[in-house]
N, C-alpha and C. Protein backbone atom coordinates (compact mmCIF):
# COMPACT_ATOMS: atom_id res chain seq x y z
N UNK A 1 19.59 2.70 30.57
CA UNK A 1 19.14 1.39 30.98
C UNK A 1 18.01 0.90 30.07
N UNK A 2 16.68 1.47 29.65
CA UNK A 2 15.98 1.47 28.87
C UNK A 2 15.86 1.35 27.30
N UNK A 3 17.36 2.35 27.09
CA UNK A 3 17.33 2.19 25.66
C UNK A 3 17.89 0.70 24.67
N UNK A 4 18.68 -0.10 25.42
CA UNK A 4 18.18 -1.56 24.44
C UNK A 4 17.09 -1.77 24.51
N UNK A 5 16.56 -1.97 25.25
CA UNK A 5 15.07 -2.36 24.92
C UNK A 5 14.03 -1.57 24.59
N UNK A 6 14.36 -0.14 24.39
CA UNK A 6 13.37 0.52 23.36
C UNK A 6 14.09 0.54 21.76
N UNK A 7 15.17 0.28 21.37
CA UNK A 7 15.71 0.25 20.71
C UNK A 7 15.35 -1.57 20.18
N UNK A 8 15.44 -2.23 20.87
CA UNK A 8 14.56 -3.83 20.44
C UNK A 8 13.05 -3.69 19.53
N UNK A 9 12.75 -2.92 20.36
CA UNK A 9 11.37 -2.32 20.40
C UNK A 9 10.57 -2.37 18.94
N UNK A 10 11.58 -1.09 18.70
CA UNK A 10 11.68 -0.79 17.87
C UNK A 10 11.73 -1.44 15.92
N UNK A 11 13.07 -2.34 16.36
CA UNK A 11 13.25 -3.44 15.31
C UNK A 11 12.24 -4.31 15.03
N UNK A 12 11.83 -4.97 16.67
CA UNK A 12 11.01 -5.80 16.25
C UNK A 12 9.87 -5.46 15.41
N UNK A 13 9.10 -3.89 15.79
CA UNK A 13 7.80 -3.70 14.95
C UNK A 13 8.68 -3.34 13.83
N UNK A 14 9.77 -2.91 13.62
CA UNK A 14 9.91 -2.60 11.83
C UNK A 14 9.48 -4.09 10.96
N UNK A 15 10.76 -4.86 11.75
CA UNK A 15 10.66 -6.30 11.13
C UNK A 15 8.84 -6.75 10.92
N UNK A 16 8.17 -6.80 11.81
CA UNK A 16 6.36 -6.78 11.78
C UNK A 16 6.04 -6.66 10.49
N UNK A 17 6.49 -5.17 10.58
CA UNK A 17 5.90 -4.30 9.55
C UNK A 17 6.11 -4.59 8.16
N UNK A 18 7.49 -4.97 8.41
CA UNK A 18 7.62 -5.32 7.19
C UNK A 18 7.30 -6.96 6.37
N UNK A 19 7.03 -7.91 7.05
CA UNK A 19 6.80 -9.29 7.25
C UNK A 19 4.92 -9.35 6.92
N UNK A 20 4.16 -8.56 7.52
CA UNK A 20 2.99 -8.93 7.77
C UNK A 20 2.24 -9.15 6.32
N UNK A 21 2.35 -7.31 5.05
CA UNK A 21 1.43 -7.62 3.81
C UNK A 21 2.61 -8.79 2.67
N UNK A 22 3.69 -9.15 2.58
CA UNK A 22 3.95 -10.16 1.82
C UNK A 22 3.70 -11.80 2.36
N UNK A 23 3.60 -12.08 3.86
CA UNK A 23 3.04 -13.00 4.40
C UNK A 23 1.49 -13.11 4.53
N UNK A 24 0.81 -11.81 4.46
CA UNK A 24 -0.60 -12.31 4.47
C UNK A 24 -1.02 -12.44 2.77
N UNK A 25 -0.35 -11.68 1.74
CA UNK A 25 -0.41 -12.20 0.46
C UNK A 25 0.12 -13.79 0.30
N UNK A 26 0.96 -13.98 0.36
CA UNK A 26 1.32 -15.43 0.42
C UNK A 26 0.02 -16.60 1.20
N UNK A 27 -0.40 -16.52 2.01
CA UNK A 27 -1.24 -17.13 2.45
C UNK A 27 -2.39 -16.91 2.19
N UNK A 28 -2.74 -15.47 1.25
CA UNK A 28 -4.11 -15.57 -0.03
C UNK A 28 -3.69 -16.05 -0.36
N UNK A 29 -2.49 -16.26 -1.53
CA UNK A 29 -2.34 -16.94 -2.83
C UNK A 29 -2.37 -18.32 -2.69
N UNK A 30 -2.03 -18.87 -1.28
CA UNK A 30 -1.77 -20.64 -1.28
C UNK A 30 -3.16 -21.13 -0.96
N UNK A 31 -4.41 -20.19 0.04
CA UNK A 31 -5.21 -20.56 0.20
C UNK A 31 -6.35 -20.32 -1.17
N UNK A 32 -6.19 -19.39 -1.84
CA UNK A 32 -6.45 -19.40 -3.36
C UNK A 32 -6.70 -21.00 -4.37
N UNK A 33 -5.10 -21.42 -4.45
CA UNK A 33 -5.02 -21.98 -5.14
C UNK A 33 -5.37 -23.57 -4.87
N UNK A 34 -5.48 -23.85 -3.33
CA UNK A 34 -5.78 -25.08 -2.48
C UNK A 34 -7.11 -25.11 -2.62
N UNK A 35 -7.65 -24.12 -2.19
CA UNK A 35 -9.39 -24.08 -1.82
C UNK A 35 -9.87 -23.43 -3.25
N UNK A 36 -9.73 -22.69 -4.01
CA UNK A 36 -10.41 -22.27 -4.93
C UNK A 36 -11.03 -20.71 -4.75
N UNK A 37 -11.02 -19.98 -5.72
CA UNK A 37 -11.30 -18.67 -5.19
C UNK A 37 -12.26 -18.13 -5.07
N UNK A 38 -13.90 -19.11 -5.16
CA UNK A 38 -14.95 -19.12 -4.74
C UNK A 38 -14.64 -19.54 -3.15
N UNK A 39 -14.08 -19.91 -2.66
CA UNK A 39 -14.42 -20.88 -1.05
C UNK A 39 -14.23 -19.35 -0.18
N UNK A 40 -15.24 -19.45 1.18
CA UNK A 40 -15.58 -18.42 2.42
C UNK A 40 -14.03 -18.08 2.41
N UNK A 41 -12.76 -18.95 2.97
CA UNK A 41 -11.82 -18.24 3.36
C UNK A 41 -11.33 -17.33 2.78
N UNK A 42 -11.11 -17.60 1.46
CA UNK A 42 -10.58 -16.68 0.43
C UNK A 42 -11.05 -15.64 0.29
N UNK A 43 -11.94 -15.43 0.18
CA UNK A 43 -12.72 -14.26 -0.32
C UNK A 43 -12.48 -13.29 0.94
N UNK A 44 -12.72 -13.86 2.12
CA UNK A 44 -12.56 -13.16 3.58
C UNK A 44 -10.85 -12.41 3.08
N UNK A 45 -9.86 -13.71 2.99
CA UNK A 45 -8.77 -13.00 3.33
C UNK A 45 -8.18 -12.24 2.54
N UNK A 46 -9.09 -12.30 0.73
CA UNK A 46 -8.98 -10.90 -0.11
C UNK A 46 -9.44 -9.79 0.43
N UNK A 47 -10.54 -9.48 0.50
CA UNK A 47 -11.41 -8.72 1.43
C UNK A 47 -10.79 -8.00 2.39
N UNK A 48 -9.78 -9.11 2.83
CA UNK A 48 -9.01 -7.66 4.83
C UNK A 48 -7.85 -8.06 4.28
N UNK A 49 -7.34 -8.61 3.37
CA UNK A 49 -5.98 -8.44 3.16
C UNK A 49 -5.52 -7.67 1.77
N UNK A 50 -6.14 -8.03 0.63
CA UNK A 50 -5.45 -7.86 -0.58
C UNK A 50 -6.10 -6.07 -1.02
N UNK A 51 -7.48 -5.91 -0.92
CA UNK A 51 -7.97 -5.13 -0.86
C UNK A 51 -7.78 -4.00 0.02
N UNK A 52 -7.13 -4.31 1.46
CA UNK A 52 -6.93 -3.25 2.10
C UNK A 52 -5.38 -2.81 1.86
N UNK A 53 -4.39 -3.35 1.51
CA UNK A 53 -3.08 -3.12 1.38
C UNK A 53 -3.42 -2.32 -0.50
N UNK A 54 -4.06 -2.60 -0.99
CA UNK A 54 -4.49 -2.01 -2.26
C UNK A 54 -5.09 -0.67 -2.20
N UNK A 55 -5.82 -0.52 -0.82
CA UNK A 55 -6.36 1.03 -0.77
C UNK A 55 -5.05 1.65 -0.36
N UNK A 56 -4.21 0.66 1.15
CA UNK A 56 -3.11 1.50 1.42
C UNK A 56 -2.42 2.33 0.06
N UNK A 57 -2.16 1.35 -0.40
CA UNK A 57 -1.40 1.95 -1.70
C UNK A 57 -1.56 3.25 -2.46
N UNK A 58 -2.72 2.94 -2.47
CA UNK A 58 -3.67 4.14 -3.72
C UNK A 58 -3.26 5.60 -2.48
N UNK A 59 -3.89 5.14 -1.27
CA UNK A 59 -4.02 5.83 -0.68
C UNK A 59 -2.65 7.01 -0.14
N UNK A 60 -1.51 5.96 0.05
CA UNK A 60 -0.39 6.53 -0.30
C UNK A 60 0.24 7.50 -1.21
N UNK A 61 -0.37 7.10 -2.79
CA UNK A 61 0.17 7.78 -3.98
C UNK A 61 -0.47 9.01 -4.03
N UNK A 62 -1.62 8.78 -3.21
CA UNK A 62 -2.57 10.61 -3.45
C UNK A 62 -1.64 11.41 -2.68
N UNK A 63 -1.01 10.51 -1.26
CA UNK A 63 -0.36 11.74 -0.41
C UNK A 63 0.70 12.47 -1.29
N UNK A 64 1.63 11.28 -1.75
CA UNK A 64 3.04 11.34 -2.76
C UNK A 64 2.38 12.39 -3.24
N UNK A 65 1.86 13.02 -4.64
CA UNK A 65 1.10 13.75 -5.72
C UNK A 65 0.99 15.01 -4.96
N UNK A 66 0.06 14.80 -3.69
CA UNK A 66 -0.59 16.16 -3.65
C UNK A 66 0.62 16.56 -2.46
N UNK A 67 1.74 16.32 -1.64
CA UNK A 67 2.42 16.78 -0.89
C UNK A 67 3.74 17.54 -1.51
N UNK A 68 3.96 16.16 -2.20
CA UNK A 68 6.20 16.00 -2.65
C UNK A 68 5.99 17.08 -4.10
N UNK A 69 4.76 15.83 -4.85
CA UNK A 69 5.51 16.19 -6.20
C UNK A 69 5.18 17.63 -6.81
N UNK A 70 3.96 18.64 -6.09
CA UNK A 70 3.99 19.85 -6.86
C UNK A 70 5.35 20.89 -6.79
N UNK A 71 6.08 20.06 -5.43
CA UNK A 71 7.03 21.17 -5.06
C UNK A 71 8.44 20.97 -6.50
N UNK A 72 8.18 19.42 -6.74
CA UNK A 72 9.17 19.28 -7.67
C UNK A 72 8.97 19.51 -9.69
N UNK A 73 7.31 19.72 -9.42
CA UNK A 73 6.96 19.85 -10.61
C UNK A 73 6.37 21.59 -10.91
N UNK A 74 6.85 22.39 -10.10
CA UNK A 74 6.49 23.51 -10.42
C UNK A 74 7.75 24.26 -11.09
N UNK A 75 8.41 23.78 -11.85
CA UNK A 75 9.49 24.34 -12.22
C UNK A 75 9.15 24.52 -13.94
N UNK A 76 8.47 23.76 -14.30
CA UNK A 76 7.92 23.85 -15.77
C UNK A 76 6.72 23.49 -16.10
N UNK A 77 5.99 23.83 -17.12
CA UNK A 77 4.49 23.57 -17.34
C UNK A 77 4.81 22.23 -17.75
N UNK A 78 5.49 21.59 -18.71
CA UNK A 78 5.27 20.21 -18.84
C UNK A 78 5.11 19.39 -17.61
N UNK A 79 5.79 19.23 -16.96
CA UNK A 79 5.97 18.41 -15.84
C UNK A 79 4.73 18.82 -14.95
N UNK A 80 3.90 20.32 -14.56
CA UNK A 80 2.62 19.96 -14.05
C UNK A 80 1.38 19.63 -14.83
N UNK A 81 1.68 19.74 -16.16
CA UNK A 81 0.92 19.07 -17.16
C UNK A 81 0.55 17.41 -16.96
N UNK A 82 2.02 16.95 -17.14
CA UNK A 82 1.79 15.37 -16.53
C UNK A 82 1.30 15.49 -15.15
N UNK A 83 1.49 16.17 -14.43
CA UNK A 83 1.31 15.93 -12.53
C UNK A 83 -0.34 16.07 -12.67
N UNK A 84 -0.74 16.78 -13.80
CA UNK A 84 -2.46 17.06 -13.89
C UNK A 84 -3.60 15.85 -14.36
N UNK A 85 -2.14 15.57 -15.65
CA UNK A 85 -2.82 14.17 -16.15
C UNK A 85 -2.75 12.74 -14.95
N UNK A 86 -1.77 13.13 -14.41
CA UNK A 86 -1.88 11.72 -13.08
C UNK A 86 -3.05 11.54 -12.04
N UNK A 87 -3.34 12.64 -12.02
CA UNK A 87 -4.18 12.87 -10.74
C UNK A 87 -5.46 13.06 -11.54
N UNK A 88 -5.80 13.43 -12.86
CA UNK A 88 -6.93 12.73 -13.91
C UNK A 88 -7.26 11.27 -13.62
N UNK A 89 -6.06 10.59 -14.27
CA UNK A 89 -6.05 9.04 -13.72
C UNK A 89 -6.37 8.38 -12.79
N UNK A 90 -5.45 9.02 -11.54
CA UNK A 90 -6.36 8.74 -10.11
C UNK A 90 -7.68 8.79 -9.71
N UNK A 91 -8.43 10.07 -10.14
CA UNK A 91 -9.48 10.10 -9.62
C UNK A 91 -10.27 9.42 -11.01
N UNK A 92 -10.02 9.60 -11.73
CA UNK A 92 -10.51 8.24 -12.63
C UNK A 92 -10.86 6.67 -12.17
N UNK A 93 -9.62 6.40 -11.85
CA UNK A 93 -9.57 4.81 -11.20
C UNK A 93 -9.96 4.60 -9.93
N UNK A 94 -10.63 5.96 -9.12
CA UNK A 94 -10.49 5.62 -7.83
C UNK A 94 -12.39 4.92 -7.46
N UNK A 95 -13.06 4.65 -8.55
CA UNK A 95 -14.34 4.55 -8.48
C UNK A 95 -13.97 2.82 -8.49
């Protein structure tokens, strides 16, 4: 009895999820280019929008690196050679 509607549930937050960081980019970029990228709003909605989907990101690729890829890069020294130099980079860029 429950499961359409946990199964609704469901869709609807995927759909969310997936709708929310290209719609709140879109509405930086228009309020950007209307108001100017000195004006209060903008800066606010870089600030909690562009910047935080930007840490998501980063934040993501450390998991990728330090979880998936040693299991797939321990098969030859080249390949953890590069996996060494990436994670150089990272913590390079992460300042």
């Amino acid at each position: 009895m429950c499961r359409p509607f946990i199964q609704h549930q469901k869709e609807a937050a995927a759909l969310f999820q997936r709708c929310v960081a290209p719609l709140g980019l879109a509405v930086t970029i228009i309020v950007g280019l209307s108001l100017g990228i000195d004006s209060n709003p903008y800066v606010f909605l870089f600030d909690n929008i562009v910047v935080a989907c930007g840490t998501t990101m980063y934040s993501m690729l450390a998991f990728y690196l330090g979880s998936v890829v040693p299991g797939i890069f321990d098969r030859n020294a080249e390949a953890a050679l590069l996996l060494l130099a990436a994670i150089l980079v990272m913590m390079g860029s992460a300042y």
